[in-house]
PDB file of N, CA and C in Angstrom:
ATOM      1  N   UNK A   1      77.182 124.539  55.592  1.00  0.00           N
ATOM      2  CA  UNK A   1      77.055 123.287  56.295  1.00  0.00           C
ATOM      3  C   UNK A   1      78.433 122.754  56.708  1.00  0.00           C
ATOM      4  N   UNK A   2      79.399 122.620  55.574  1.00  0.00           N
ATOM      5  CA  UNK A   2      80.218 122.174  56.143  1.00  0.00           C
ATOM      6  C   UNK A   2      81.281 122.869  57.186  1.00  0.00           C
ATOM      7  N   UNK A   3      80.949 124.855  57.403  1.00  0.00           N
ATOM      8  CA  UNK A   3      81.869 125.301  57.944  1.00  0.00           C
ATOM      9  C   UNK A   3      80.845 125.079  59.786  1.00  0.00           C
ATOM     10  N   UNK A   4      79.963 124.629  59.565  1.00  0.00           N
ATOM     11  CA  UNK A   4      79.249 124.295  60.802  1.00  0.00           C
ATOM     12  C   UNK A   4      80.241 123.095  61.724  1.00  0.00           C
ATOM     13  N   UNK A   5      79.916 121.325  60.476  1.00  0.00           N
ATOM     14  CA  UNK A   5      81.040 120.559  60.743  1.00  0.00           C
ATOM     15  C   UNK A   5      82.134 121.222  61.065  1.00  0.00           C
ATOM     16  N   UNK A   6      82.999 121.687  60.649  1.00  0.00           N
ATOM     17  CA  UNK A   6      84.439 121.965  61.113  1.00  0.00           C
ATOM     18  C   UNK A   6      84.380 123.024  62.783  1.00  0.00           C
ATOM     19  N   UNK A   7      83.764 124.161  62.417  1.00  0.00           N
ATOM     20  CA  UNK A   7      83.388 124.570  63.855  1.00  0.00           C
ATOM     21  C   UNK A   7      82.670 123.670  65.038  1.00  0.00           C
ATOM     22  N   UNK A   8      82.139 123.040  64.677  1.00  0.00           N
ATOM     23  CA  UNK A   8      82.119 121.553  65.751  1.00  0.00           C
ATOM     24  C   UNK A   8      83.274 120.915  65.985  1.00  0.00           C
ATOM     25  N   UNK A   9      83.939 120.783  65.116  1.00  0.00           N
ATOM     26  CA  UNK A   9      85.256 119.865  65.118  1.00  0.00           C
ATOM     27  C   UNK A   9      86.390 120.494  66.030  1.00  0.00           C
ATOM     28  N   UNK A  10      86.322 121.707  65.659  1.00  0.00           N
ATOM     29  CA  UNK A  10      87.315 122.258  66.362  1.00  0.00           C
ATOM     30  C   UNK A  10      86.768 122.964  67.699  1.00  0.00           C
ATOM     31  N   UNK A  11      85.264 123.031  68.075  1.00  0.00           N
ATOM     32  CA  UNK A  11      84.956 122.811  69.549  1.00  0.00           C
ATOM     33  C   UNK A  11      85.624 121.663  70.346  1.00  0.00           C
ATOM     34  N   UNK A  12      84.882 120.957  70.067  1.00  0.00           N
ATOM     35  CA  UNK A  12      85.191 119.088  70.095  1.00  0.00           C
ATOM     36  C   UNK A  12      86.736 118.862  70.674  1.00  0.00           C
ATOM     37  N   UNK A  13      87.743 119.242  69.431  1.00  0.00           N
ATOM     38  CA  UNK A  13      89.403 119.392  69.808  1.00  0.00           C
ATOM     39  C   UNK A  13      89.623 119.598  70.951  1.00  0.00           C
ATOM     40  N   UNK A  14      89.239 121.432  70.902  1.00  0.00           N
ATOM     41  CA  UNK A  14      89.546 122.318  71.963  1.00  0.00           C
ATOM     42  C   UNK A  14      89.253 121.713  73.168  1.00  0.00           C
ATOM     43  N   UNK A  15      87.789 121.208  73.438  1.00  0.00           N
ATOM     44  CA  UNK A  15      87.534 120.678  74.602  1.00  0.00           C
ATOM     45  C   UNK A  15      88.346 119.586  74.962  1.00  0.00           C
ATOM     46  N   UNK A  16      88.798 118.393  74.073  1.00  0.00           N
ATOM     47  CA  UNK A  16      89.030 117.317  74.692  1.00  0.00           C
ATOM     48  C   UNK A  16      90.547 118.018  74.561  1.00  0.00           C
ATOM     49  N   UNK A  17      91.560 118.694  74.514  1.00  0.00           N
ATOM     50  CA  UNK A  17      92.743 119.540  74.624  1.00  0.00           C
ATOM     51  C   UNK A  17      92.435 119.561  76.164  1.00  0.00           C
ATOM     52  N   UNK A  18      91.775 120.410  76.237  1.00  0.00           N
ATOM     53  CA  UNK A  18      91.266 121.204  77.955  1.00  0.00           C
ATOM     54  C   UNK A  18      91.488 120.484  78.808  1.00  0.00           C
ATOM     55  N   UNK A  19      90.956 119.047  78.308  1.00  0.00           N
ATOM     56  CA  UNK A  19      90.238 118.165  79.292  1.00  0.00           C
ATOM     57  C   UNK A  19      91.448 117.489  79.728  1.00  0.00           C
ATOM     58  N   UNK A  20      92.695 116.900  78.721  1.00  0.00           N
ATOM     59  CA  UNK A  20      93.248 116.358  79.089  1.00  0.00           C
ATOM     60  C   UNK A  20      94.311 116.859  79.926  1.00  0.00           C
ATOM     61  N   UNK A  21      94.436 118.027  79.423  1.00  0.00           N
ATOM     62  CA  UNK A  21      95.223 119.360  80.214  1.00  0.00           C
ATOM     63  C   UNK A  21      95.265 119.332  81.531  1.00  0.00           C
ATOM     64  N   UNK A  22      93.699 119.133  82.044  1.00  0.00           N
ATOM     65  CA  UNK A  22      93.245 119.054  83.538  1.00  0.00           C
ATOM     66  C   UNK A  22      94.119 118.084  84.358  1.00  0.00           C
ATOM     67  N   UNK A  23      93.553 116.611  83.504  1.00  0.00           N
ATOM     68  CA  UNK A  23      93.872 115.477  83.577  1.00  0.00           C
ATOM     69  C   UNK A  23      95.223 115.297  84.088  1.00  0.00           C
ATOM     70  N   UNK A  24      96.350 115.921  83.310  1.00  0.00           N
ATOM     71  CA  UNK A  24      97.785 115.795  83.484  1.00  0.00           C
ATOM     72  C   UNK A  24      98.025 116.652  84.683  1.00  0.00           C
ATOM     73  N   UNK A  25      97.509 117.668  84.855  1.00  0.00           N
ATOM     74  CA  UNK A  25      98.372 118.927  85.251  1.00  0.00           C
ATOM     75  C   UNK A  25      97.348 118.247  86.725  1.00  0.00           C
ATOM     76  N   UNK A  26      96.761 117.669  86.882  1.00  0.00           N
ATOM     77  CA  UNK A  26      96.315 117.461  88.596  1.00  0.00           C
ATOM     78  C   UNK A  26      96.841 116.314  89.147  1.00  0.00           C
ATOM     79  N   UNK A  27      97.979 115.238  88.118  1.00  0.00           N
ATOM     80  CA  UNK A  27      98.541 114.294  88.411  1.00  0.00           C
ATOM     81  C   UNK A  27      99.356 114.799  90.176  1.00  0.00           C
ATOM     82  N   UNK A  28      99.098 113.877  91.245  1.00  0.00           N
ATOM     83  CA  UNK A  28      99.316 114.397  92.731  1.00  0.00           C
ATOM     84  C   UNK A  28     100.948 113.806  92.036  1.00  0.00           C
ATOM     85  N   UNK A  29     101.591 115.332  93.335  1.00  0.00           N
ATOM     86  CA  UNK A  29     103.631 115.222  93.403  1.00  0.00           C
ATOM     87  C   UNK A  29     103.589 114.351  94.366  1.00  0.00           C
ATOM     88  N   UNK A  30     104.701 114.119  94.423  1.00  0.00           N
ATOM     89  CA  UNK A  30     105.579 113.202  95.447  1.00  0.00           C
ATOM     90  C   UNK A  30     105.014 113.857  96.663  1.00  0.00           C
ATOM     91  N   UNK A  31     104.619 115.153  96.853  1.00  0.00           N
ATOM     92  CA  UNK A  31     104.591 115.657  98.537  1.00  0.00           C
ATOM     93  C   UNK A  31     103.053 115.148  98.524  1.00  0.00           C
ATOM     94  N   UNK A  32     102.441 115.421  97.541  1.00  0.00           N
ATOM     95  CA  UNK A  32     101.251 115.293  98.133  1.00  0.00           C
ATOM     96  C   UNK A  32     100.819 113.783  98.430  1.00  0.00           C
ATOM     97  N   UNK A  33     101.362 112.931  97.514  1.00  0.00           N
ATOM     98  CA  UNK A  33     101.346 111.375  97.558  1.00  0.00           C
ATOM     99  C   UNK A  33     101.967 111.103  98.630  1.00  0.00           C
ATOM    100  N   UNK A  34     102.974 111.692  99.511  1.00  0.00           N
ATOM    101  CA  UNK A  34     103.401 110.961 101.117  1.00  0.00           C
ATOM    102  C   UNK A  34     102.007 111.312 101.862  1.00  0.00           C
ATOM    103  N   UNK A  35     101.604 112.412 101.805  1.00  0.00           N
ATOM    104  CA  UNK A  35     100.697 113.038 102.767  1.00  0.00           C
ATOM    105  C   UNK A  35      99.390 111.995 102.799  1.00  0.00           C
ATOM    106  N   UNK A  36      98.866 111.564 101.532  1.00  0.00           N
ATOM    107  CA  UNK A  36      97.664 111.092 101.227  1.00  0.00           C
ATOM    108  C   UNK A  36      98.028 109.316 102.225  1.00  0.00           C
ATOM    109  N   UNK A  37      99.419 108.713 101.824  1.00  0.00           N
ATOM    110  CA  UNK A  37      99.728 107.506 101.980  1.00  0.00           C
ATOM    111  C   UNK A  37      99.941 107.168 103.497  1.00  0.00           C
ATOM    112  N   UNK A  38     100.156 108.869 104.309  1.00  0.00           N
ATOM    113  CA  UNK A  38     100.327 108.767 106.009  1.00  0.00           C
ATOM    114  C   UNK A  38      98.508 108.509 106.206  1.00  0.00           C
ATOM    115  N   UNK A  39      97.687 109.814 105.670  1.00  0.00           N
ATOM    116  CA  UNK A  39      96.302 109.742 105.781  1.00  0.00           C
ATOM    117  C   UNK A  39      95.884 108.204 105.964  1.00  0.00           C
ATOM    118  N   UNK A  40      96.113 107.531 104.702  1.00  0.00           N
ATOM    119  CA  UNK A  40      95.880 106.039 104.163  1.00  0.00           C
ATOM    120  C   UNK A  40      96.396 105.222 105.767  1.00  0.00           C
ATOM    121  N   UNK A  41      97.300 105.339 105.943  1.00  0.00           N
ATOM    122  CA  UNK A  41      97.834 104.332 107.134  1.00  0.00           C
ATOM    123  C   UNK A  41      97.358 104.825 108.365  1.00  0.00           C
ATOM    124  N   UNK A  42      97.168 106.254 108.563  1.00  0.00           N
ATOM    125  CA  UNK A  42      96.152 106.881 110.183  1.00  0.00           C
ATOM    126  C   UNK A  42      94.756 106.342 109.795  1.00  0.00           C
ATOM    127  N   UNK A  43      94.492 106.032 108.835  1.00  0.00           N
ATOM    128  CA  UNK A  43      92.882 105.840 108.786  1.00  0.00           C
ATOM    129  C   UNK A  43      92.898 103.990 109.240  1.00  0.00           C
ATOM    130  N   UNK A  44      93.815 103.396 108.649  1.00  0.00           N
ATOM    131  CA  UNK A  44      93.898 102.020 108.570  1.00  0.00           C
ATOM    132  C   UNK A  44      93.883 101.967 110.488  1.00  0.00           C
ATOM    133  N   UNK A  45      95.252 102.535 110.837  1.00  0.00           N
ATOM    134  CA  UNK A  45      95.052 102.460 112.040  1.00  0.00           C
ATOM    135  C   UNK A  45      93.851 102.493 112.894  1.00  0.00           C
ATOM    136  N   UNK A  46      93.530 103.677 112.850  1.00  0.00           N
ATOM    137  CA  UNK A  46      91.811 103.657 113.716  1.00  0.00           C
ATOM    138  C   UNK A  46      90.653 102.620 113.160  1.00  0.00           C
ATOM    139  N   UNK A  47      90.813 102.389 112.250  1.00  0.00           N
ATOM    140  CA  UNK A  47      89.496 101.320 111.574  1.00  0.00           C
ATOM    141  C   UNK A  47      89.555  99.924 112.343  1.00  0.00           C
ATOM    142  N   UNK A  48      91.367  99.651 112.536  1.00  0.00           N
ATOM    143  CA  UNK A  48      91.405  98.995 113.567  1.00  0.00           C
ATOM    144  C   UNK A  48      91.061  98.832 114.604  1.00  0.00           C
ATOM    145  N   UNK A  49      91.520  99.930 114.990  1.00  0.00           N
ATOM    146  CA  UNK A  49      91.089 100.004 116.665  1.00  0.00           C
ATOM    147  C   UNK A  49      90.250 100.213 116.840  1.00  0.00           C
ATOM    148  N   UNK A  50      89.225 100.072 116.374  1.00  0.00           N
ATOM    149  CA  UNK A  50      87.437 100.521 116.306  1.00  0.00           C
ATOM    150  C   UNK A  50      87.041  99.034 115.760  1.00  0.00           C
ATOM    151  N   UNK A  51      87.451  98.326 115.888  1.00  0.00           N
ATOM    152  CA  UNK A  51      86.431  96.671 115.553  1.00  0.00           C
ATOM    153  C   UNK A  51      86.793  96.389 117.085  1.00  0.00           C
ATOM    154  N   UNK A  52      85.356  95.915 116.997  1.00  0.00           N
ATOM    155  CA  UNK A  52      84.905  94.867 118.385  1.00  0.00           C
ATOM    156  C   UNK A  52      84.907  93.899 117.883  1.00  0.00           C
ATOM    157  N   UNK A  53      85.769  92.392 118.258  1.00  0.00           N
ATOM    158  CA  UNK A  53      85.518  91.205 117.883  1.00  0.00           C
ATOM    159  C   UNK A  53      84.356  90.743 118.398  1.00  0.00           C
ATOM    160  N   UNK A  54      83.299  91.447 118.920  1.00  0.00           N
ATOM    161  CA  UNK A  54      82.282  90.776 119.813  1.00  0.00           C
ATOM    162  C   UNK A  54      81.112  91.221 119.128  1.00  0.00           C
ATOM    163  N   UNK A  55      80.272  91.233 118.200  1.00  0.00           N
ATOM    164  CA  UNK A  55      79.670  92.456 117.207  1.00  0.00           C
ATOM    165  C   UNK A  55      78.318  92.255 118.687  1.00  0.00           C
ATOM    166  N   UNK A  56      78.288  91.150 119.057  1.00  0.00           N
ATOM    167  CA  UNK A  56      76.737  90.829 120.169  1.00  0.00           C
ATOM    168  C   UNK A  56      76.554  91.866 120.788  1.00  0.00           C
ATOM    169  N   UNK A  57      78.035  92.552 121.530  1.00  0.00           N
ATOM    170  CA  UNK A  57      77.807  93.077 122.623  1.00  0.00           C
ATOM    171  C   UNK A  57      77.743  94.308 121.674  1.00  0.00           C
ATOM    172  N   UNK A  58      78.338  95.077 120.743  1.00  0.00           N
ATOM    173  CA  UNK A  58      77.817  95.843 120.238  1.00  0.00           C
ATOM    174  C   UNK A  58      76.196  96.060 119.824  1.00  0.00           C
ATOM    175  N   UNK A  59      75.695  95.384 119.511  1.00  0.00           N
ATOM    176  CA  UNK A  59      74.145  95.323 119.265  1.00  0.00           C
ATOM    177  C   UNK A  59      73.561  95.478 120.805  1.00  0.00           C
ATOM    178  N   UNK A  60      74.012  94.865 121.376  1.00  0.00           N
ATOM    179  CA  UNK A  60      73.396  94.874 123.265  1.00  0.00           C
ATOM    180  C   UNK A  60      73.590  96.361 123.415  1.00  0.00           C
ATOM    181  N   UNK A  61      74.852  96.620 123.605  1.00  0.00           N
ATOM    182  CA  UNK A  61      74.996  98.410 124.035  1.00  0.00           C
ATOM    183  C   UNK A  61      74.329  99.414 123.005  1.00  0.00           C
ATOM    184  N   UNK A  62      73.964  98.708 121.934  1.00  0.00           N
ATOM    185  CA  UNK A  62      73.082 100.249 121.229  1.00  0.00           C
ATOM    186  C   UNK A  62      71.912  99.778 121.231  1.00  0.00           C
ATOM    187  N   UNK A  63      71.146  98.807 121.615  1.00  0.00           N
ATOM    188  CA  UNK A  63      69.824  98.516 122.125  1.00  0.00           C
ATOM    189  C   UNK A  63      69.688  98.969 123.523  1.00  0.00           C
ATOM    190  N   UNK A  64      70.795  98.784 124.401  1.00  0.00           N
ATOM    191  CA  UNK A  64      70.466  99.210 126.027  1.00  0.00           C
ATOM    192  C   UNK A  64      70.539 100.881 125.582  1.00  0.00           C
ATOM    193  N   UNK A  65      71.277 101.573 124.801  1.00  0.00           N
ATOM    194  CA  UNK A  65      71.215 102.860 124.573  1.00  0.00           C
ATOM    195  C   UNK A  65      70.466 103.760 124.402  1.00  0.00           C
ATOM    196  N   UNK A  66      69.467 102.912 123.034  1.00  0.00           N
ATOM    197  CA  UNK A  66      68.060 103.316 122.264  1.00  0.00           C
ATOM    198  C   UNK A  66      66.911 103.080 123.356  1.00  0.00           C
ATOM    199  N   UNK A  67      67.335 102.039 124.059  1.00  0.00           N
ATOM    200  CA  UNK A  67      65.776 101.579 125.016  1.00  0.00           C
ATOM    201  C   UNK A  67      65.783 102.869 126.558  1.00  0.00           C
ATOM    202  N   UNK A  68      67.241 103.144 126.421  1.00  0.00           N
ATOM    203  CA  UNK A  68      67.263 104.677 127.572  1.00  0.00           C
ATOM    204  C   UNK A  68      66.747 105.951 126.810  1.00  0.00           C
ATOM    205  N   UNK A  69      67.550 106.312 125.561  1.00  0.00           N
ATOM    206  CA  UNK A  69      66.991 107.033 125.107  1.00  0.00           C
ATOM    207  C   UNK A  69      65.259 107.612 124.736  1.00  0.00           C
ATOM    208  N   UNK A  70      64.843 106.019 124.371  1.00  0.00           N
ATOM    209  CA  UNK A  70      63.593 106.217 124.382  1.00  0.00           C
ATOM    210  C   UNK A  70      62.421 106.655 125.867  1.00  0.00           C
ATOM    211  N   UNK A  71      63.099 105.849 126.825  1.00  0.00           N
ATOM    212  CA  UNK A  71      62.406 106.114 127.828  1.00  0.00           C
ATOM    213  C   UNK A  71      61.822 107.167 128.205  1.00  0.00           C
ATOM    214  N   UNK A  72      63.668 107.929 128.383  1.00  0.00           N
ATOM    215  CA  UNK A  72      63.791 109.483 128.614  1.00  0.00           C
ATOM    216  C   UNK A  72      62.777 110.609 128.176  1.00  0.00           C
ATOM    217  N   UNK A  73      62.802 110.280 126.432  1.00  0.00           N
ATOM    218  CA  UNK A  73      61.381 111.155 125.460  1.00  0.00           C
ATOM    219  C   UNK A  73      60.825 110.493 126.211  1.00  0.00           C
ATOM    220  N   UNK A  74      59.929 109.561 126.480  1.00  0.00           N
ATOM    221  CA  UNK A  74      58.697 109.255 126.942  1.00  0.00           C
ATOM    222  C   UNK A  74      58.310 109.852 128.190  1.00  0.00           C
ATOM    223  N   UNK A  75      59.077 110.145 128.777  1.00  0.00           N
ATOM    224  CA  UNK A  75      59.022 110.881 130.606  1.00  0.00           C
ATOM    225  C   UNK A  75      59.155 112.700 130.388  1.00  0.00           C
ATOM    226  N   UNK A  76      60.022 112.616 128.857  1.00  0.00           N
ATOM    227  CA  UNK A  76      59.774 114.280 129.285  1.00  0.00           C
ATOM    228  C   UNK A  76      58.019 114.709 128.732  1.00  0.00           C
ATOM    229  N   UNK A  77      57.160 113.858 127.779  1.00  0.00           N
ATOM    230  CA  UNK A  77      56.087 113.598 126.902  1.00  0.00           C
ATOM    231  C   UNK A  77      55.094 113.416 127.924  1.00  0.00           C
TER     232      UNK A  77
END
């Protein structure tokens, strides 16, 4: 029984060893942290430039869109 406990125990170790192993050793370098932080600021950029202060006319142009689209199926039907 108790060499059961200890062979658990020292599963248990081993794994959380492993785990933290992972943990450290995938900490991102300096190169990869510029790369991620340009990503971060190209994404910021476009998120920008992709808002319509007008959200109305957005809803108008994908209702005038959907109401063509639909037509269209209906005429080839």
């Amino acid at each position: 029984m108790a060499a059961k406990r200890i062979n658990s125990l020292i599963f248990l170790f081993l794994f959380l060893l492993s785990f933290i192993a992972v943990i450290v050793s995938a900490e991102p370098g300096p190169v990869e942290d510029a790369y991620w932080k340009k990503r971060e600021a190209d994404a910021q950029n476009v998120a920008q430039q992709s808002v319509n202060p007008h959200p109305e006319q957005v809803t108008e142009e994908l209702n005038t869109n959907v109401g063509q689209l639909v037509s269209e199926q209906d005429k080839h039907h």
